[in-house]
C-alpha atoms as a PDB file:
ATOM      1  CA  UNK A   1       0.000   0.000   0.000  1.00  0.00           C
ATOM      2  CA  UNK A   2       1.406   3.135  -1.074  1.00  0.00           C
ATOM      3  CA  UNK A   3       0.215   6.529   0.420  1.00  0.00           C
ATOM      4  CA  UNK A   4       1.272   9.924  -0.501  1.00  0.00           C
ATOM      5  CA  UNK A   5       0.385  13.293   0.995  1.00  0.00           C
ATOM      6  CA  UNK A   6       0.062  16.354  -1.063  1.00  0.00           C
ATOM      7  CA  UNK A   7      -0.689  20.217  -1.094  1.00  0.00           C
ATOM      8  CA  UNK A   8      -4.132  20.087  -2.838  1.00  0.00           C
ATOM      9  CA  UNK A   9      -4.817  21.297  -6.504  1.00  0.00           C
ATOM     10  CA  UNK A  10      -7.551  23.254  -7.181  1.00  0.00           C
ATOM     11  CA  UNK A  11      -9.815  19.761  -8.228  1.00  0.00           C
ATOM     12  CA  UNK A  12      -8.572  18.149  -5.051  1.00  0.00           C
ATOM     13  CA  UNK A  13     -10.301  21.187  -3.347  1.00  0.00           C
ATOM     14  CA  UNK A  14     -13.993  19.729  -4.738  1.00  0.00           C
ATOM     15  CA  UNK A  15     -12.692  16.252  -3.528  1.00  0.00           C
ATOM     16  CA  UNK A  16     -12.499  18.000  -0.080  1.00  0.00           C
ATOM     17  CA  UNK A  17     -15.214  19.268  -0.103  1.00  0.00           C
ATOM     18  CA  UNK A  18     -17.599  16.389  -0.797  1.00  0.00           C
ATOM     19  CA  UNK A  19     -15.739  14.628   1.412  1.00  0.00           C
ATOM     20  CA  UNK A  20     -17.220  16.742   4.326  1.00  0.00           C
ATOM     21  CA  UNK A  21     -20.530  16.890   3.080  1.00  0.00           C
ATOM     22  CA  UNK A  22     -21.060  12.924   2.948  1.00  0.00           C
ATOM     23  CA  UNK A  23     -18.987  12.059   5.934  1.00  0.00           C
ATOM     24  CA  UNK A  24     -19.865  14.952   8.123  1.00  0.00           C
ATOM     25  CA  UNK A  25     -23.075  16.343   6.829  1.00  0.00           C
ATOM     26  CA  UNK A  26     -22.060  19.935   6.381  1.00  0.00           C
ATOM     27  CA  UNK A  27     -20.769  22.255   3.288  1.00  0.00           C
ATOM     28  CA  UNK A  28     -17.348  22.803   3.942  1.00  0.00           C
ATOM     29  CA  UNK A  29     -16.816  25.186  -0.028  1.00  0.00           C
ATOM     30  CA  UNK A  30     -13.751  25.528  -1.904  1.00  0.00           C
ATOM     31  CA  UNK A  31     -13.668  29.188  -1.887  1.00  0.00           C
ATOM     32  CA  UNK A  32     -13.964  28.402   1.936  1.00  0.00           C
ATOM     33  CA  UNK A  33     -10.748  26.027   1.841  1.00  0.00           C
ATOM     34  CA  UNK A  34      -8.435  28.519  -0.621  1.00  0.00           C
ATOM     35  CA  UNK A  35      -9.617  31.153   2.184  1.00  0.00           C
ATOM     36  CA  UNK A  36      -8.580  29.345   4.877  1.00  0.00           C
ATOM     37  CA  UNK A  37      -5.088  27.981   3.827  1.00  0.00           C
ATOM     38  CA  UNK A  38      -4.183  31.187   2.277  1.00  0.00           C
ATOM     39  CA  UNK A  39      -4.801  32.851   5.711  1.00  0.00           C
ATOM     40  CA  UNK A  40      -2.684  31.112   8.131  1.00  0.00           C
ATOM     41  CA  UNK A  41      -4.414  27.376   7.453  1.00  0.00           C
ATOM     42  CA  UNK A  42      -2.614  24.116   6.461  1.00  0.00           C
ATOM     43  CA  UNK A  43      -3.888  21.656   4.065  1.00  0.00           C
ATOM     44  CA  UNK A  44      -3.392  18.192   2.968  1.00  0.00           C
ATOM     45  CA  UNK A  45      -4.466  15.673   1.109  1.00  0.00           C
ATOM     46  CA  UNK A  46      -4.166  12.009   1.331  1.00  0.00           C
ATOM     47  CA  UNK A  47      -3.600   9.358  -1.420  1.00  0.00           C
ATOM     48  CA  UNK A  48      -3.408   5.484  -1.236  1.00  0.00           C
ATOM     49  CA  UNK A  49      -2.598   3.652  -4.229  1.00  0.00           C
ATOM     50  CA  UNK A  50      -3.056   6.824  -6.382  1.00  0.00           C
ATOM     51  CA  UNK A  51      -6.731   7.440  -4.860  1.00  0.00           C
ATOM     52  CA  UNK A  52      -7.833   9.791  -2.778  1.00  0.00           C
ATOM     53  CA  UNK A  53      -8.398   8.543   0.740  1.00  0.00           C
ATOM     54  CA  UNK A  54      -8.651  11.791   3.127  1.00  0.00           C
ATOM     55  CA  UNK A  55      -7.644  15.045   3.770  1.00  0.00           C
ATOM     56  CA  UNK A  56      -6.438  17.539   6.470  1.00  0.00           C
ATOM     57  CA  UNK A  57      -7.166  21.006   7.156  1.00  0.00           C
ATOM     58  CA  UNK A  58      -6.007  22.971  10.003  1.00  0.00           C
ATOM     59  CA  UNK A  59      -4.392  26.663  11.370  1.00  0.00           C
ATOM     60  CA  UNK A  60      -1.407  26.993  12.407  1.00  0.00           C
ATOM     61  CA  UNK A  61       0.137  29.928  14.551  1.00  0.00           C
ATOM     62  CA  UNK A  62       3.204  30.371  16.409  1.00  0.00           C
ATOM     63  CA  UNK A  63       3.300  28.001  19.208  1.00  0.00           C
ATOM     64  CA  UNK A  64       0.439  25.206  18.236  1.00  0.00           C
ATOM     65  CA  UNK A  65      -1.894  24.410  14.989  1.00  0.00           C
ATOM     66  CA  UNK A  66      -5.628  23.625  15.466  1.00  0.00           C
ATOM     67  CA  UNK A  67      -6.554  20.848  13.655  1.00  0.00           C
ATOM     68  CA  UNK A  68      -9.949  21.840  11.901  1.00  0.00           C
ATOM     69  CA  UNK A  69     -11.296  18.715  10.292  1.00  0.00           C
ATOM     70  CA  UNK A  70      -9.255  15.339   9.374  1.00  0.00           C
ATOM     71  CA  UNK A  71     -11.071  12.642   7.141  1.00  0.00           C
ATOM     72  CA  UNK A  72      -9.999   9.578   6.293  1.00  0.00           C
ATOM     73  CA  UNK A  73     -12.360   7.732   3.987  1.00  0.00           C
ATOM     74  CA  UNK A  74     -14.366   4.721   5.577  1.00  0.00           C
ATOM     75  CA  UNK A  75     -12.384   2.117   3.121  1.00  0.00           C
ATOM     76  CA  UNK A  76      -9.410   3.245   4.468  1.00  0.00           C
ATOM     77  CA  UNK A  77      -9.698   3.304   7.487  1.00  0.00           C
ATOM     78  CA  UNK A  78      -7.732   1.620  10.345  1.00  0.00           C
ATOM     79  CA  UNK A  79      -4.927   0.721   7.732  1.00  0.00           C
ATOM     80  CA  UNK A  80      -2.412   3.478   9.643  1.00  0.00           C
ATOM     81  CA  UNK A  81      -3.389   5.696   7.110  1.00  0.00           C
ATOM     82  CA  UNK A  82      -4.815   8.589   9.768  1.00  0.00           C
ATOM     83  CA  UNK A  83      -1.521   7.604  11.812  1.00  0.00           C
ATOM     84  CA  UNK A  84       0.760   8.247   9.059  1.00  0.00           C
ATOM     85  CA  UNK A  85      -0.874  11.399   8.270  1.00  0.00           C
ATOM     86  CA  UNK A  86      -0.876  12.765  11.909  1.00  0.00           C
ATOM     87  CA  UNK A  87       3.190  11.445  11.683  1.00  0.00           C
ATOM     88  CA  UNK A  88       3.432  13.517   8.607  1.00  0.00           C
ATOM     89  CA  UNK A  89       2.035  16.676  10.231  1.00  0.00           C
ATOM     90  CA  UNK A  90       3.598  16.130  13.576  1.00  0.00           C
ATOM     91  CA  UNK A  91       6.870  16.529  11.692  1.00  0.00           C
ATOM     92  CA  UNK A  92       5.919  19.768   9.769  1.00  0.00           C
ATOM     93  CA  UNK A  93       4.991  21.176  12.369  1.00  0.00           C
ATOM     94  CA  UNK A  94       8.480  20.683  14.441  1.00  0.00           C
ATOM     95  CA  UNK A  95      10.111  21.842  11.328  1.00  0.00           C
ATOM     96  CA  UNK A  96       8.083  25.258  12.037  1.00  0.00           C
ATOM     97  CA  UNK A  97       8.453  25.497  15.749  1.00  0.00           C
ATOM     98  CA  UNK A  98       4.873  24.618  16.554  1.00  0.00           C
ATOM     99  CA  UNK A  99       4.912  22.310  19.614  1.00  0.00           C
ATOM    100  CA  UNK A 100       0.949  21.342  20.048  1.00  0.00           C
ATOM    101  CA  UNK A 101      -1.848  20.485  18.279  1.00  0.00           C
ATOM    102  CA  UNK A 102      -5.469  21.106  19.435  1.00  0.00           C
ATOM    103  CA  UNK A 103      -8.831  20.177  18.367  1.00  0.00           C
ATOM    104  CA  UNK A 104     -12.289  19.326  19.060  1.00  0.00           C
ATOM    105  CA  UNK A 105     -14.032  16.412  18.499  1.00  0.00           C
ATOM    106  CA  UNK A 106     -17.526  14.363  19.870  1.00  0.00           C
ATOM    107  CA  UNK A 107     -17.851  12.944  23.145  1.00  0.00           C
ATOM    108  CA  UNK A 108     -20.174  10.642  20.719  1.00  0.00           C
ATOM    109  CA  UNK A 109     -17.100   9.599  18.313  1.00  0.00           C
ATOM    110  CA  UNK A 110     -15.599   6.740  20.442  1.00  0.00           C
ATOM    111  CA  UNK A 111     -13.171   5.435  17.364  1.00  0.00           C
ATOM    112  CA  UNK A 112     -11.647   9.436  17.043  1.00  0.00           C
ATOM    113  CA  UNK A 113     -11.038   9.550  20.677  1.00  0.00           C
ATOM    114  CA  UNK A 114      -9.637   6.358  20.753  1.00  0.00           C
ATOM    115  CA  UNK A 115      -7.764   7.478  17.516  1.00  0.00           C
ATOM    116  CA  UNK A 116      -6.474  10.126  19.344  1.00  0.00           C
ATOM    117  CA  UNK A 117      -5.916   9.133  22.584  1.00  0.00           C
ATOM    118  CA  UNK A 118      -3.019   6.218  20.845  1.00  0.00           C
ATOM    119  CA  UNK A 119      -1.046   9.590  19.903  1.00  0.00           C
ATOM    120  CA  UNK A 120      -0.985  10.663  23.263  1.00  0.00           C
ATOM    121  CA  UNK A 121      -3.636  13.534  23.264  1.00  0.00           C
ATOM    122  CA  UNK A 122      -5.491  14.498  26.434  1.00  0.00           C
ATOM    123  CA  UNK A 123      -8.633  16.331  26.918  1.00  0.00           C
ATOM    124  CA  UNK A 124      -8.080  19.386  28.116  1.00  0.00           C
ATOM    125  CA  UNK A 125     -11.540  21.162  27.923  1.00  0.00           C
ATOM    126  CA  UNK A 126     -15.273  20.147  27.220  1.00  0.00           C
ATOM    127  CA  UNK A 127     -17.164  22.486  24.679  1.00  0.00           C
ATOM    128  CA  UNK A 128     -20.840  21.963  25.908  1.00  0.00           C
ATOM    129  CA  UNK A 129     -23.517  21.384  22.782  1.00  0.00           C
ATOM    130  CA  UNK A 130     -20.972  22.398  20.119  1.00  0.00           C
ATOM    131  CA  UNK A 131     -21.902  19.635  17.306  1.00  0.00           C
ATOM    132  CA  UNK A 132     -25.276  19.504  15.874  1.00  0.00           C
ATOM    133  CA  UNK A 133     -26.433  16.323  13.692  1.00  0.00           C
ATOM    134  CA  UNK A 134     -29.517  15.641  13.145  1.00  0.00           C
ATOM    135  CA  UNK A 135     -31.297  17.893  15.116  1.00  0.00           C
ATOM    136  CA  UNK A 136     -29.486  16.126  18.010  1.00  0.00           C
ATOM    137  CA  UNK A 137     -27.045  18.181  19.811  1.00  0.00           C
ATOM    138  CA  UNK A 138     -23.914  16.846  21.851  1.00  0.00           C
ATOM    139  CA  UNK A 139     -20.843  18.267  23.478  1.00  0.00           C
ATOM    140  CA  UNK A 140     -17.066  18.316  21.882  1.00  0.00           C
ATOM    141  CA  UNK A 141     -14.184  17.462  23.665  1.00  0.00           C
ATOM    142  CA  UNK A 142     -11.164  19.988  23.389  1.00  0.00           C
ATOM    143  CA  UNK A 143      -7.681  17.454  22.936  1.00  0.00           C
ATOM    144  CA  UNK A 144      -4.447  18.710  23.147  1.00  0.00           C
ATOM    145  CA  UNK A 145      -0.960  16.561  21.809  1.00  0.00           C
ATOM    146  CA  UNK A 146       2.560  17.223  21.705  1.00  0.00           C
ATOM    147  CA  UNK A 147       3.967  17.428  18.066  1.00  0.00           C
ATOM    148  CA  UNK A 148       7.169  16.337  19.445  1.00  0.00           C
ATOM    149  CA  UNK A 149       5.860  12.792  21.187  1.00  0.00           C
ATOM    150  CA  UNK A 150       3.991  12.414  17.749  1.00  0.00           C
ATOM    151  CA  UNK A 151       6.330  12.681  15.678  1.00  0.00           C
ATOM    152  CA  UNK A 152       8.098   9.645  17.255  1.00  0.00           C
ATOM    153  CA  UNK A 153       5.697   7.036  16.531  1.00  0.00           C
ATOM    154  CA  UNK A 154       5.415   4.036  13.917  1.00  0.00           C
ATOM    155  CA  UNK A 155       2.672   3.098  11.618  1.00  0.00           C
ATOM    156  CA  UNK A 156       0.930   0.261  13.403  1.00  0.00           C
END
């Protein structure tokens, strides 16, 4: 299995952002993405065996990057892909002098938090009804990791 990351064209940016919409539920534009990176944002995307597989978009500022949504399509997952990718970014973000990564994600999506909690994140805050799906509210937890420790691990 071969797996690539790359600075998204302008046709990966569609492949984004349909991405969102049928994983996540929500319109996440292009002219929303090329915003976004061009202002302080980070974005990659993720190949395996020449197809696209997921994606990562996040901001990054002096001392830490906030990781704003990371997809890794159902067929891939659990392959080390999201690993690898997290590796990937861990070491860019050394390479920049950003030590932490933050981000929010459901107390209702047990496999990210487990996802996470492998790399070493820790919660570090609770964001009370901050997803909405379905009409159904629920509360985000706030993780925090160390782009240094994450850098350091293997693909399982």
């Amino acid at each position: 299995m071969q797996t690539k990351f790359l600075i998204p064209s302008h046709n990966d940016l569609k492949l984004i952002s349909e991405a969102e919409k049928s994983f996540f539920g929500k319109e996440f534009g292009i002219n929303l993405i090329k915003n976004h990176v061009k202002n302080s944002g980070y974005a990659i995307i993720v190949t395996t065996n020449g197809k696209f597989s997921g994606h990562m978009i996040s901001n990054i500022s002096r001392l830490e990057a906030e990781i704003i949504t990371l997809l890794i399509l159902p067929d891939f997952q659990r392959k080390g892909i999201g690993r690898s990718l997290m590796i990937h970014f861990a070491k860019y973000l050394i390479n920049k002098g950003v030590k932490y990564i933050l981000l929010e994600v459901s107390v209702n999506n047990f496999q990210a938090l487990e996802f996470y909690s492998s790399l070493g994140f820790n919660s570090v805050g609770l964001r009370p009804l901050y997803y909405k799906n379905d009409n159904v509210r629920s509360d985000a937890k706030v993780l925090k990791g160390n782009a240094e420790y994450i850098q350091n691990f293997k693909v399982k």
